[in-house]
N, C-alpha and C. Protein backbone atom coordinates (compact mmCIF):
# COMPACT_ATOMS: atom_id res chain seq x y z
N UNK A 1 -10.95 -133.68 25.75
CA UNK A 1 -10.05 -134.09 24.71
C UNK A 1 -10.52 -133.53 23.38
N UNK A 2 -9.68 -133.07 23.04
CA UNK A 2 -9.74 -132.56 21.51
C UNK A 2 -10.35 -133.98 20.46
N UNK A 3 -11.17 -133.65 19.33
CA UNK A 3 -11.67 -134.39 18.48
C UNK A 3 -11.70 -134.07 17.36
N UNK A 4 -11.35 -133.98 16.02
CA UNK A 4 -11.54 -133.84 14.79
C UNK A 4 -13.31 -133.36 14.58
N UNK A 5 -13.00 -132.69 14.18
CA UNK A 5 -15.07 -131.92 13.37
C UNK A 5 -14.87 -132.50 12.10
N UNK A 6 -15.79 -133.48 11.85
CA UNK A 6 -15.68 -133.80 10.33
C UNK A 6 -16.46 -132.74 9.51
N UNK A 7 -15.86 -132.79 8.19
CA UNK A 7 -15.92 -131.51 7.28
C UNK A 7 -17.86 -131.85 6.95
N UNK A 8 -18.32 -130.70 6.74
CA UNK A 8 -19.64 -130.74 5.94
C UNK A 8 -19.16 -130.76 5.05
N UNK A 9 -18.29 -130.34 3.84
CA UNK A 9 -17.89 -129.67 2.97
C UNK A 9 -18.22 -131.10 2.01
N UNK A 10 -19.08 -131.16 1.17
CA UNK A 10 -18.52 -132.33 0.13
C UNK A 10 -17.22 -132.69 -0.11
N UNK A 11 -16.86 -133.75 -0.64
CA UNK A 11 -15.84 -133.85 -1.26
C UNK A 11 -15.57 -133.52 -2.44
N UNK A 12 -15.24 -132.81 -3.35
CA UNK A 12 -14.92 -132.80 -4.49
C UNK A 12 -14.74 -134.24 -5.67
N UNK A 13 -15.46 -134.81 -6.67
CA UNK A 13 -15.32 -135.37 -7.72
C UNK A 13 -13.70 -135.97 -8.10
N UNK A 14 -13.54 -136.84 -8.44
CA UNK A 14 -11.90 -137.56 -8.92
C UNK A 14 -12.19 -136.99 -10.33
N UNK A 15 -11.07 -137.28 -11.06
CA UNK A 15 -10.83 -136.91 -12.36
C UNK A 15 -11.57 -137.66 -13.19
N UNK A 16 -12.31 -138.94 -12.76
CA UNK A 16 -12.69 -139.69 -14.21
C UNK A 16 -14.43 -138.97 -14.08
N UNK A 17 -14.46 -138.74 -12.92
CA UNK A 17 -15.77 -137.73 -12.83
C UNK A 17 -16.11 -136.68 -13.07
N UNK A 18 -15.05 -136.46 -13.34
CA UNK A 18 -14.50 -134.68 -14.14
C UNK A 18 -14.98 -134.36 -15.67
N UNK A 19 -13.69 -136.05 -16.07
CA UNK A 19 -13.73 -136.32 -17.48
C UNK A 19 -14.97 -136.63 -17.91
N UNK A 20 -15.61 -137.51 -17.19
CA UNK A 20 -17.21 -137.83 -17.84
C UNK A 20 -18.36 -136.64 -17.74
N UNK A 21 -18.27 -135.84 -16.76
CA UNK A 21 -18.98 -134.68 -16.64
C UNK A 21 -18.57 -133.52 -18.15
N UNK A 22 -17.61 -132.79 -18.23
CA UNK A 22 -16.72 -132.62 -19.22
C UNK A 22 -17.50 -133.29 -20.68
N UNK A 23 -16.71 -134.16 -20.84
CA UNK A 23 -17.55 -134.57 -21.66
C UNK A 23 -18.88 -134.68 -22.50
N UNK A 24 -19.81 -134.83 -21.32
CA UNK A 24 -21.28 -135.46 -21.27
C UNK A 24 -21.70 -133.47 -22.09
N UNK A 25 -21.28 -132.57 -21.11
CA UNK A 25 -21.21 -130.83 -21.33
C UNK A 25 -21.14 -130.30 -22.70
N UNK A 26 -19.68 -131.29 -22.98
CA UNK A 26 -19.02 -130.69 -24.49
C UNK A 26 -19.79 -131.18 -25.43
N UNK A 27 -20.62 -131.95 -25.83
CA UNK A 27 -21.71 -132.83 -26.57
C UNK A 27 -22.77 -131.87 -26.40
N UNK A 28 -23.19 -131.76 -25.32
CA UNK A 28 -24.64 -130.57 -25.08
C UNK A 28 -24.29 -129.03 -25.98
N UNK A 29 -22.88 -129.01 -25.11
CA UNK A 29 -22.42 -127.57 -25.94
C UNK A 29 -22.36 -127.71 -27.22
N UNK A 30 -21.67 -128.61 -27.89
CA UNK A 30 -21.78 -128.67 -29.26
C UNK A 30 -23.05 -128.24 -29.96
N UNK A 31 -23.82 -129.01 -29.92
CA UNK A 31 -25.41 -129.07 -30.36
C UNK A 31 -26.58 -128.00 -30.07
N UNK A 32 -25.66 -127.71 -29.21
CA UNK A 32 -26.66 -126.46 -28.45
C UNK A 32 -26.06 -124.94 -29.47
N UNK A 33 -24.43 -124.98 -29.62
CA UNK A 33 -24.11 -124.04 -30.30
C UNK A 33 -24.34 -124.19 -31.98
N UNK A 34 -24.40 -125.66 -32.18
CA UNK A 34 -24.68 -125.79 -33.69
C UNK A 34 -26.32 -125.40 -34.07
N UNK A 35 -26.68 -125.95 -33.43
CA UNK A 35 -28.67 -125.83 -33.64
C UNK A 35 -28.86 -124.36 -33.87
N UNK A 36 -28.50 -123.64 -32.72
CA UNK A 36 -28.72 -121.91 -32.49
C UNK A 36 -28.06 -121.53 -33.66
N UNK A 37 -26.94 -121.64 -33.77
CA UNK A 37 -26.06 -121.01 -34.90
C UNK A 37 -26.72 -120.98 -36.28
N UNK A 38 -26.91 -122.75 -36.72
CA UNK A 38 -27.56 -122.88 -37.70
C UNK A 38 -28.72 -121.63 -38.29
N UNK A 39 -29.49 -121.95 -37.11
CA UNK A 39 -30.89 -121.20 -37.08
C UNK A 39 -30.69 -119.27 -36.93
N UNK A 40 -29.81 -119.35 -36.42
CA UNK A 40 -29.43 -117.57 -36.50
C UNK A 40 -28.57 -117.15 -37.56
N UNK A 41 -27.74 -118.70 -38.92
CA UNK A 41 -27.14 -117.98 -39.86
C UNK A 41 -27.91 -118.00 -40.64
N UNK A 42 -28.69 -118.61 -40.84
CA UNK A 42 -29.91 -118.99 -41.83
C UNK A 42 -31.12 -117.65 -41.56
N UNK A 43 -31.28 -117.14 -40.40
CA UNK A 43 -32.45 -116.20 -40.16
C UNK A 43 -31.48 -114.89 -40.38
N UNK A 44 -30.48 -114.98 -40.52
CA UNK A 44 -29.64 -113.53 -40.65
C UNK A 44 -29.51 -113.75 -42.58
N UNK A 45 -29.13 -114.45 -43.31
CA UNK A 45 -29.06 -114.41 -44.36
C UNK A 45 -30.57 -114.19 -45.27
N UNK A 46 -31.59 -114.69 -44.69
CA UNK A 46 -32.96 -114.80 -45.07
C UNK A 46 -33.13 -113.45 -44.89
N UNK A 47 -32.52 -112.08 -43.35
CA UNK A 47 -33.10 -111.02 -43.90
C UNK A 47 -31.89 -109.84 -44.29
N UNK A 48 -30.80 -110.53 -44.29
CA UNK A 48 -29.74 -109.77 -45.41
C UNK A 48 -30.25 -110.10 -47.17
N UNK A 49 -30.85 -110.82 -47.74
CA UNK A 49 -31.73 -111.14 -48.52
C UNK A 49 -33.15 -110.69 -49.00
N UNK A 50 -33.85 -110.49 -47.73
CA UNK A 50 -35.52 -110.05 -47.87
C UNK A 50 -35.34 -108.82 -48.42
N UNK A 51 -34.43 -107.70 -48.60
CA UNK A 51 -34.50 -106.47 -48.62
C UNK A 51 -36.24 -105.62 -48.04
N UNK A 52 -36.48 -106.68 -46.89
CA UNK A 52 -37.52 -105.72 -46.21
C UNK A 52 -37.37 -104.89 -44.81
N UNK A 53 -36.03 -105.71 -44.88
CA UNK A 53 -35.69 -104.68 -43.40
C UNK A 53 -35.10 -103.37 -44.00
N UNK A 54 -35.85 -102.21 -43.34
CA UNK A 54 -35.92 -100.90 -43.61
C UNK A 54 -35.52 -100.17 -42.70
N UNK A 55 -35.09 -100.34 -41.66
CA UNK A 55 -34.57 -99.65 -40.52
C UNK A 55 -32.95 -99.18 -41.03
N UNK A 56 -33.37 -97.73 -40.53
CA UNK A 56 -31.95 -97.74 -40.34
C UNK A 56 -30.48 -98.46 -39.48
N UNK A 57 -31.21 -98.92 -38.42
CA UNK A 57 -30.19 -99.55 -37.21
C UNK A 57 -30.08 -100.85 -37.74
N UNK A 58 -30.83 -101.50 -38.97
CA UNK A 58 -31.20 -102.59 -39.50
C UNK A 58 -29.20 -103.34 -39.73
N UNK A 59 -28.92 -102.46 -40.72
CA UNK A 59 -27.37 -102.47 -41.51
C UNK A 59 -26.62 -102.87 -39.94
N UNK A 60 -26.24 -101.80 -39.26
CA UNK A 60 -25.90 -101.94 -38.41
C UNK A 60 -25.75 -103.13 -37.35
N UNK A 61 -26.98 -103.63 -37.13
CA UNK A 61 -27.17 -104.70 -36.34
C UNK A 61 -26.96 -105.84 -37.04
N UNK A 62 -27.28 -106.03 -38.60
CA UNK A 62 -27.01 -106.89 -39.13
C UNK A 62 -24.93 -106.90 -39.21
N UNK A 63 -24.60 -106.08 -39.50
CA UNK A 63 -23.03 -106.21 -39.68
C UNK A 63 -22.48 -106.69 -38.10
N UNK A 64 -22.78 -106.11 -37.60
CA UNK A 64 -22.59 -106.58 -35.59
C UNK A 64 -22.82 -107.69 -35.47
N UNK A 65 -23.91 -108.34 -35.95
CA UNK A 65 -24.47 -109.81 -35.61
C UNK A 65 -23.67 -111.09 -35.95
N UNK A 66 -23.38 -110.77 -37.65
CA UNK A 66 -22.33 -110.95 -38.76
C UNK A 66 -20.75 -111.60 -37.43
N UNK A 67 -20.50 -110.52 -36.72
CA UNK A 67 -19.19 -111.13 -36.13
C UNK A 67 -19.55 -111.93 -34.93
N UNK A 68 -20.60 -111.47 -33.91
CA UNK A 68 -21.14 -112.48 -32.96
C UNK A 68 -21.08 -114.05 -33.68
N UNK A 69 -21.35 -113.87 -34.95
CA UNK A 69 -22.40 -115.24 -35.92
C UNK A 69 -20.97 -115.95 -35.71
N UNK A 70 -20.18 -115.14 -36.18
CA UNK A 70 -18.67 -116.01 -36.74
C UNK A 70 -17.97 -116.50 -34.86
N UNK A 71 -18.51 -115.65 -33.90
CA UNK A 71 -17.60 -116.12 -32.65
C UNK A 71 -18.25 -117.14 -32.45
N UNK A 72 -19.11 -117.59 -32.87
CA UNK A 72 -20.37 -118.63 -32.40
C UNK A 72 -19.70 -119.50 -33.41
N UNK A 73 -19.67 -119.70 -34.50
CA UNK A 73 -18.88 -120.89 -34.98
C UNK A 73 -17.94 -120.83 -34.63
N UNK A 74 -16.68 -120.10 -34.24
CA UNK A 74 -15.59 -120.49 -33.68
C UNK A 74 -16.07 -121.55 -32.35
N UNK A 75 -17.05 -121.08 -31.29
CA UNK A 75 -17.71 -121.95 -30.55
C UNK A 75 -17.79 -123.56 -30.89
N UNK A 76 -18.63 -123.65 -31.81
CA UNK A 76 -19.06 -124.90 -32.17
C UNK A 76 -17.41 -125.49 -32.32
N UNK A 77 -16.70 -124.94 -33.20
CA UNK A 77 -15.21 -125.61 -33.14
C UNK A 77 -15.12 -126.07 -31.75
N UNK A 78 -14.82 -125.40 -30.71
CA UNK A 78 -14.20 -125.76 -29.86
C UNK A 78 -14.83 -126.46 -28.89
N UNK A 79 -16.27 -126.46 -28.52
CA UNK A 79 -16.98 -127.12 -28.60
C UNK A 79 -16.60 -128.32 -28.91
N UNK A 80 -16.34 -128.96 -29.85
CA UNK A 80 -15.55 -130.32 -30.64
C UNK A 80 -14.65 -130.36 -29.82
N UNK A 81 -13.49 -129.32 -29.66
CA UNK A 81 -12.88 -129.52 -28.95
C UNK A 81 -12.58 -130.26 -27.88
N UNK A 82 -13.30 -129.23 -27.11
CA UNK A 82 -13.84 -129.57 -25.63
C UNK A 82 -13.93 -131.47 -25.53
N UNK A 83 -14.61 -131.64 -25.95
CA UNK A 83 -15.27 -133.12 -26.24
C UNK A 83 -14.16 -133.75 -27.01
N UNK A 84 -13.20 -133.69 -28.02
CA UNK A 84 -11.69 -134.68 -27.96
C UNK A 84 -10.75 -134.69 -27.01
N UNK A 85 -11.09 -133.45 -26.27
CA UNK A 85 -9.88 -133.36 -24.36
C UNK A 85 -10.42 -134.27 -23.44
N UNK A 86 -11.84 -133.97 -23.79
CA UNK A 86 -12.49 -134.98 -22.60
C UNK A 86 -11.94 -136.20 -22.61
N UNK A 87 -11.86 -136.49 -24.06
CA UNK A 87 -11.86 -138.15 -24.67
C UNK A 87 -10.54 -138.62 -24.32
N UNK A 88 -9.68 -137.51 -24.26
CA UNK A 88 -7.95 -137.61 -24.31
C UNK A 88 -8.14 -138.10 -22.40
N UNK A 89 -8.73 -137.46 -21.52
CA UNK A 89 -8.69 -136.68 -20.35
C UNK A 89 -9.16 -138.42 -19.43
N UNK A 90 -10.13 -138.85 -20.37
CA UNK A 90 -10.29 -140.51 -19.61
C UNK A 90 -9.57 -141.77 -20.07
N UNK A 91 -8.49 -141.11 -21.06
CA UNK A 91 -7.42 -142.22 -21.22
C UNK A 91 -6.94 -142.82 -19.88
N UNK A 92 -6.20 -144.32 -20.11
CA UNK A 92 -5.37 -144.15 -18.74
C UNK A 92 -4.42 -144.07 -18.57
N UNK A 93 -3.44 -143.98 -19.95
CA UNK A 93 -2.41 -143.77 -19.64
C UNK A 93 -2.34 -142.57 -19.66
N UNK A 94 -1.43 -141.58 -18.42
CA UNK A 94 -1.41 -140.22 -18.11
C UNK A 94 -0.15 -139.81 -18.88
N UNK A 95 -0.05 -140.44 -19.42
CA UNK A 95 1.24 -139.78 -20.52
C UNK A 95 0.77 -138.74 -21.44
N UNK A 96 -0.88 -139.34 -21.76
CA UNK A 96 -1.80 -139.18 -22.89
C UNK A 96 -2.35 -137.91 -22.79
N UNK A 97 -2.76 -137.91 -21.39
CA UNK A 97 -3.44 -137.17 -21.44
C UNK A 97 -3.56 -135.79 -20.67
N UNK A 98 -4.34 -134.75 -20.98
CA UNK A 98 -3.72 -133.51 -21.40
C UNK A 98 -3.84 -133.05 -19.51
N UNK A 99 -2.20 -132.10 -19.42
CA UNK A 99 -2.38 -131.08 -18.43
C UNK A 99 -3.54 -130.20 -17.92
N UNK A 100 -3.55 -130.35 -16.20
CA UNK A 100 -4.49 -129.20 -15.99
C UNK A 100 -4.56 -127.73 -16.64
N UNK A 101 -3.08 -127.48 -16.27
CA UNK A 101 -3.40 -126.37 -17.59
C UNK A 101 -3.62 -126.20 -18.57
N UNK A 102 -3.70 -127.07 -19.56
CA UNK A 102 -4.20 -127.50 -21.07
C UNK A 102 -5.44 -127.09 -20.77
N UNK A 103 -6.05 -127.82 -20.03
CA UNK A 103 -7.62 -127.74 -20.08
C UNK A 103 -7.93 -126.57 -19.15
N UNK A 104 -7.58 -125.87 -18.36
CA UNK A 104 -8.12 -124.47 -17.68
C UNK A 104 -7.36 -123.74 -19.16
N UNK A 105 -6.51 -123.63 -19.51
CA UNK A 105 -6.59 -123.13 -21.08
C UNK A 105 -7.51 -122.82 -22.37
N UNK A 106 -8.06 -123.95 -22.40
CA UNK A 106 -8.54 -124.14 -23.45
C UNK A 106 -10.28 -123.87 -22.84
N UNK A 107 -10.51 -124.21 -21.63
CA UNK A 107 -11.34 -122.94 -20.62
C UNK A 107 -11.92 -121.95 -20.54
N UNK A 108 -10.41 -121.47 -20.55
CA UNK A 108 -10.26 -119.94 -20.58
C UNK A 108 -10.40 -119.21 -21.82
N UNK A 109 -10.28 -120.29 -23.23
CA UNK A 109 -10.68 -118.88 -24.23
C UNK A 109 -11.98 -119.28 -24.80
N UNK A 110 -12.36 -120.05 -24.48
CA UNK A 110 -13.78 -120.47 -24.41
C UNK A 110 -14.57 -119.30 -24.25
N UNK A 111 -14.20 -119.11 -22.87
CA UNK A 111 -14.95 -118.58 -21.78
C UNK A 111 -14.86 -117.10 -22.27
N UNK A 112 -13.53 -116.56 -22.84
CA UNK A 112 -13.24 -115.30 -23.60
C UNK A 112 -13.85 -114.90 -24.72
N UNK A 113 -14.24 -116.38 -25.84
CA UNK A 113 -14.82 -116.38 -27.28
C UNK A 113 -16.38 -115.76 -26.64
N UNK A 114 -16.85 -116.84 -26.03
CA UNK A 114 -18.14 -116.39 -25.19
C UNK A 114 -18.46 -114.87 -24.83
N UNK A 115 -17.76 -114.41 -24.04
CA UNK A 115 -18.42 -113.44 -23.64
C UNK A 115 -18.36 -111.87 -24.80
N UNK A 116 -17.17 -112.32 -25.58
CA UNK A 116 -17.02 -111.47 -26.31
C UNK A 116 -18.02 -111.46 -27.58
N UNK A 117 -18.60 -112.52 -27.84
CA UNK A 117 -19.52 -112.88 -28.57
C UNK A 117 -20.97 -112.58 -27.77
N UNK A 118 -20.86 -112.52 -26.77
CA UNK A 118 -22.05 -111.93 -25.93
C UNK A 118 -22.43 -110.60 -26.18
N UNK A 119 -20.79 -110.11 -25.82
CA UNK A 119 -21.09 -108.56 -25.84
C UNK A 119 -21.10 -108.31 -27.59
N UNK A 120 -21.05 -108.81 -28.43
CA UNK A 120 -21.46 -108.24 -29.95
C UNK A 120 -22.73 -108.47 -29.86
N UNK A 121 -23.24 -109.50 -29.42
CA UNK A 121 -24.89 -109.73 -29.89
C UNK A 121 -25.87 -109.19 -29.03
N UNK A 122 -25.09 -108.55 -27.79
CA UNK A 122 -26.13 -108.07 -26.91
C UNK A 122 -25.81 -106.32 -27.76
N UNK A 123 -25.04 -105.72 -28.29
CA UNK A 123 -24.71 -104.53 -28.55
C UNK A 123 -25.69 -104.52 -29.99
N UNK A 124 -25.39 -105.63 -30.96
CA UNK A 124 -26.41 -106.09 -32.01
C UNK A 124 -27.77 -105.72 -31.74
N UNK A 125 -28.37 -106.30 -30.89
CA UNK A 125 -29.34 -106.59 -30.41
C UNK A 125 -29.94 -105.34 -29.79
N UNK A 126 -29.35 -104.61 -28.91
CA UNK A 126 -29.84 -103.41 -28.48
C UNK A 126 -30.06 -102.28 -29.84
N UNK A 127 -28.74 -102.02 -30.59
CA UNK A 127 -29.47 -101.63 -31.96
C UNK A 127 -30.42 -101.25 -32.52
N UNK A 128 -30.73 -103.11 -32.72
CA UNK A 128 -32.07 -103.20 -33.52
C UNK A 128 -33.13 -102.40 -33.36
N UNK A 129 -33.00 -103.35 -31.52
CA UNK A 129 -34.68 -102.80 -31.04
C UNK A 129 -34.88 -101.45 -31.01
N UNK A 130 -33.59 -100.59 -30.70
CA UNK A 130 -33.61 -99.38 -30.46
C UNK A 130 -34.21 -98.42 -31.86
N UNK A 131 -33.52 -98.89 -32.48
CA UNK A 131 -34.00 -99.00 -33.99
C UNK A 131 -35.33 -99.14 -34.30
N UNK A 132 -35.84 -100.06 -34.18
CA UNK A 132 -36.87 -100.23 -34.41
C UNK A 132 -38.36 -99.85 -33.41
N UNK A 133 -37.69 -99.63 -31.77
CA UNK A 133 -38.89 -98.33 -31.17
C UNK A 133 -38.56 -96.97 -31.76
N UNK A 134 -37.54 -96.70 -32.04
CA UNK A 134 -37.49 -95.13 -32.63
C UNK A 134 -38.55 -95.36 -33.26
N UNK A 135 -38.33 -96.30 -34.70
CA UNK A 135 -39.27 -95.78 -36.03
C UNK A 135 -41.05 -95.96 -35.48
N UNK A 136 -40.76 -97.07 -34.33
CA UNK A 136 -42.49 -97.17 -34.45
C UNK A 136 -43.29 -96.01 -33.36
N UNK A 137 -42.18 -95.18 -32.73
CA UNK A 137 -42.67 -94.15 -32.34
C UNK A 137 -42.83 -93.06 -32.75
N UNK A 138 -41.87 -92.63 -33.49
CA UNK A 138 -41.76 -91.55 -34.47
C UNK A 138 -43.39 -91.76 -35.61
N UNK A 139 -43.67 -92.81 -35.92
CA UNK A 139 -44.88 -93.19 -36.92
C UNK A 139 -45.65 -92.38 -36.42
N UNK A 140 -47.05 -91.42 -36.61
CA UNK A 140 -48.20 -91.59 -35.87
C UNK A 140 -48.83 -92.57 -36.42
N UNK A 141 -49.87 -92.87 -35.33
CA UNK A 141 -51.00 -93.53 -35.48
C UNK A 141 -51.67 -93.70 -36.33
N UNK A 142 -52.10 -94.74 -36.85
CA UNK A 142 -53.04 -94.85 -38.66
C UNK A 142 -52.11 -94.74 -39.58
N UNK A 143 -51.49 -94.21 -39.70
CA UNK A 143 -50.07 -93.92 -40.88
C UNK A 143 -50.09 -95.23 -41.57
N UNK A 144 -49.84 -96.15 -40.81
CA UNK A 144 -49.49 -97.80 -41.18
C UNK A 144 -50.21 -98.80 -41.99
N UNK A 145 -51.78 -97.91 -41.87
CA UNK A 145 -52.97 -98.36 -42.27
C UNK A 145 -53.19 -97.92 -43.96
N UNK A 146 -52.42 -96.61 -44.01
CA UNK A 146 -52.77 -96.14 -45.51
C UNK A 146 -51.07 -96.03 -46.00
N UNK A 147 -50.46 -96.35 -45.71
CA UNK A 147 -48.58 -96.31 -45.92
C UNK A 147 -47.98 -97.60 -45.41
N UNK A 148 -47.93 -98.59 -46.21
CA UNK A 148 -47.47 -99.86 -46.44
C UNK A 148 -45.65 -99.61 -45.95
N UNK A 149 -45.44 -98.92 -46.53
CA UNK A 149 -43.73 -98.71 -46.43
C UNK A 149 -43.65 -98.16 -44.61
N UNK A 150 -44.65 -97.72 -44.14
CA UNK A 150 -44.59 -97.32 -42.59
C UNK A 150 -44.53 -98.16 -41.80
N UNK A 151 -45.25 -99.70 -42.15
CA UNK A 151 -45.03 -100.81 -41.10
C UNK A 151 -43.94 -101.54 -41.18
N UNK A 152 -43.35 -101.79 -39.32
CA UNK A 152 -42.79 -102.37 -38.77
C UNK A 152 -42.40 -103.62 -40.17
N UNK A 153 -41.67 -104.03 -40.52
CA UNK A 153 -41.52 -105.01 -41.57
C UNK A 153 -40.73 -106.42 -40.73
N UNK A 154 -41.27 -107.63 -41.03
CA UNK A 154 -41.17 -108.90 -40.33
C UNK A 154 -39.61 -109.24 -40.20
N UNK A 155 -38.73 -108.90 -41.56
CA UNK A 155 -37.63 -109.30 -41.60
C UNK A 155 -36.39 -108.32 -39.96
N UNK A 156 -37.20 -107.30 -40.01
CA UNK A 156 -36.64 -106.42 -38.92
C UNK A 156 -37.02 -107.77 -37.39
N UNK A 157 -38.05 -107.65 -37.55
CA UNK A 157 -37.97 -109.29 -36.72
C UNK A 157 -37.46 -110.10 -36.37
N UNK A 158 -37.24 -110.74 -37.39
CA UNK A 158 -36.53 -111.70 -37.78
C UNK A 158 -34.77 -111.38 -37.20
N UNK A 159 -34.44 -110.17 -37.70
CA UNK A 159 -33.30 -110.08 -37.22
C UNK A 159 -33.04 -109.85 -35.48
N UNK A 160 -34.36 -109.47 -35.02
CA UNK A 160 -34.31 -109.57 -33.37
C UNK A 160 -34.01 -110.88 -33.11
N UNK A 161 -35.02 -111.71 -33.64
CA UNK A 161 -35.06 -113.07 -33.35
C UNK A 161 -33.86 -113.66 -33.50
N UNK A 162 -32.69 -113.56 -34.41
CA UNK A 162 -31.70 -114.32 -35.17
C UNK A 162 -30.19 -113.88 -33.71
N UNK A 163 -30.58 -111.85 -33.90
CA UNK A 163 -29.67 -111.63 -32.53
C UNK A 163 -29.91 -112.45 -30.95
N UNK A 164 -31.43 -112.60 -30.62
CA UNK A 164 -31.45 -112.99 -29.31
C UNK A 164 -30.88 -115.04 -29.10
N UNK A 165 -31.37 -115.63 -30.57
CA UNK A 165 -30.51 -116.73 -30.80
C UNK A 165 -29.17 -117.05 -30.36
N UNK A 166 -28.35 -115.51 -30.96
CA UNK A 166 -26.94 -115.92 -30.87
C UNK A 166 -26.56 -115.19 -29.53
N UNK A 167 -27.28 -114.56 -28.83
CA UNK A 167 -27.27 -113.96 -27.46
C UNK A 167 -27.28 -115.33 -26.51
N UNK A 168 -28.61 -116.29 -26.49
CA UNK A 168 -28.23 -117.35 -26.02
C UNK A 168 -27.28 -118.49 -26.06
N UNK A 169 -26.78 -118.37 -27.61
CA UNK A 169 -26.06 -119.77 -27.18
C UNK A 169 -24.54 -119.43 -26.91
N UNK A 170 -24.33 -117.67 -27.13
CA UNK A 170 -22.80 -117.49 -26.06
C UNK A 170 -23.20 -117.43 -24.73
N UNK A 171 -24.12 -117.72 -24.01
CA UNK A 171 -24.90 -117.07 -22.90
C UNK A 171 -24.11 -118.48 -22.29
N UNK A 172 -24.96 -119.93 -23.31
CA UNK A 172 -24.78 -121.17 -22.46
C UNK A 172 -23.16 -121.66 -22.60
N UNK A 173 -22.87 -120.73 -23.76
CA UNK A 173 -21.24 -121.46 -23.81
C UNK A 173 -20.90 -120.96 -22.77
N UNK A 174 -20.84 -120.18 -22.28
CA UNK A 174 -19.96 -119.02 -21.30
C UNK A 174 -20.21 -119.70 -20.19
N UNK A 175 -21.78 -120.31 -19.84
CA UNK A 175 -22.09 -120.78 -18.33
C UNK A 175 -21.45 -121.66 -18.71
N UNK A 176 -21.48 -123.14 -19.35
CA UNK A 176 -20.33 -123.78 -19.63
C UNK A 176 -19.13 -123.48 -18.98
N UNK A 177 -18.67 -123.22 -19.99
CA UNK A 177 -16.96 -122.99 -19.37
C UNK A 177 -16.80 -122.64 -18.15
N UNK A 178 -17.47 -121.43 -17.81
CA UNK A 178 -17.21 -120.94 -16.43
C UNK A 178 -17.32 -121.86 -15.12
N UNK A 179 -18.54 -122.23 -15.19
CA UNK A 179 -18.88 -123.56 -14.39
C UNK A 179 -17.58 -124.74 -14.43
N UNK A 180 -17.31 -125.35 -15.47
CA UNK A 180 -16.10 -126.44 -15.73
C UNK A 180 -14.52 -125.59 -15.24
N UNK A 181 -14.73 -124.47 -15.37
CA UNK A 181 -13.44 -123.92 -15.08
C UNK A 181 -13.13 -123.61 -13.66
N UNK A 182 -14.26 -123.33 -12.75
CA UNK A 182 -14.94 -123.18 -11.57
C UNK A 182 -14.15 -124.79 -11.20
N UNK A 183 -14.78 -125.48 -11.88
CA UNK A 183 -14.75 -126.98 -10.91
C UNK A 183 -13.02 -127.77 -10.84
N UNK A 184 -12.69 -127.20 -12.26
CA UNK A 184 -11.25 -127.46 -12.41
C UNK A 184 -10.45 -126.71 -11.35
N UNK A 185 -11.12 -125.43 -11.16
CA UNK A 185 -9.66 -124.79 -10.27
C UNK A 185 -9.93 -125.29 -8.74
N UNK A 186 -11.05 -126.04 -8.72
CA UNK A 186 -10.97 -126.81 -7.04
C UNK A 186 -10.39 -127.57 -6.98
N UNK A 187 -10.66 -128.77 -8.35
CA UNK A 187 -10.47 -130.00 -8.38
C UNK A 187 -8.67 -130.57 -8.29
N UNK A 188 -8.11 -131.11 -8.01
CA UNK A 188 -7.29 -131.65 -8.22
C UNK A 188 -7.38 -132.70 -9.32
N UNK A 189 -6.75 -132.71 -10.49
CA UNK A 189 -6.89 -133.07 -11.79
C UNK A 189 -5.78 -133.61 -12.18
């Protein structure tokens, strides 16, 4: 006689497990994109300021970074976002609250702000460094020791540091979304 195989397959999460997951995410994301941001507009203005970055690829990476900086606060917006849908999303009256497609929407340009903000700060970022092994190869040796204007200068640093900042926190928005958008298109919502 024939018998049913019960599924290994988990079951998939209900919606208020969705909404609280969601949620709990959009709070992390927030903070995670505000902290980084903070700290990479503040380390990008400190060396658009220092006038010690001397690289040529310096300008460059700094103007590149400049629009990553701005997709990254668009982030943090939505981010907020994210986290008033949630809030809408565990109402109970379903009148209230927002369509699956609303939210694989709002998802989806997340997930678009992200990566496109990826690809400025990873293009930023390659720049720099590139930039900055040219010059320290091109140097010879000892040069640095009697020619002050020859060393590597901190603010050039600084701007690695400020790009790989905003490299991560489109990195985590992006896993974000993707992941929640992943779970939405299983979920029945």
């Amino acid at each position: 006689m024939y018998e049913p195989v019960e599924s290994t397959n988990k079951q998939l999460p209900n919606k208020q497990k969705f909404a609280r997951t969601f949620r709990i995410l959009s709070r992390i994301s927030y903070w995670i994109h505000l902290i980084l941001g903070t700290i990479s507009g503040v380390t990008l203005l400190l060396v658009v300021f220092s006038r010690g970055a001397t690289n040529s690829g310096t300008g460059a990476g700094i103007f590149i970074a400049m629009f990553s900086l701005l997709a990254l606060g668009f982030r943090v917006y939505w981010a907020w976002r994210y986290s008033r849908l949630a809030k809408k999303l565990q109402r109970v009256n379903p009148g209230v609250q927002p369509s699956r497609t609303e939210i694989i929407q709002m998802l989806r340009i997340g997930l678009l702000v992200s990566f496109g903000g990826l690809l400025l700060a990873l293009i930023a970022t390659e720049i720099s460094l590139i930039s900055l092994v040219a010059g320290a190869i091109a140097r010879p040796q000892g040069v640095a020791v009697y020619e002050r204007e020859q060393v590597i200068k901190i603010a050039d640093l600084l701007l690695v540091l400020a790009q790989l900042n905003i490299l991560g926190a489109h990195f985590f928005g992006g896993a974000n979304s993707l992941g929640l958008l992943n779970w939405i298109s299983k979920e029945e919502v």
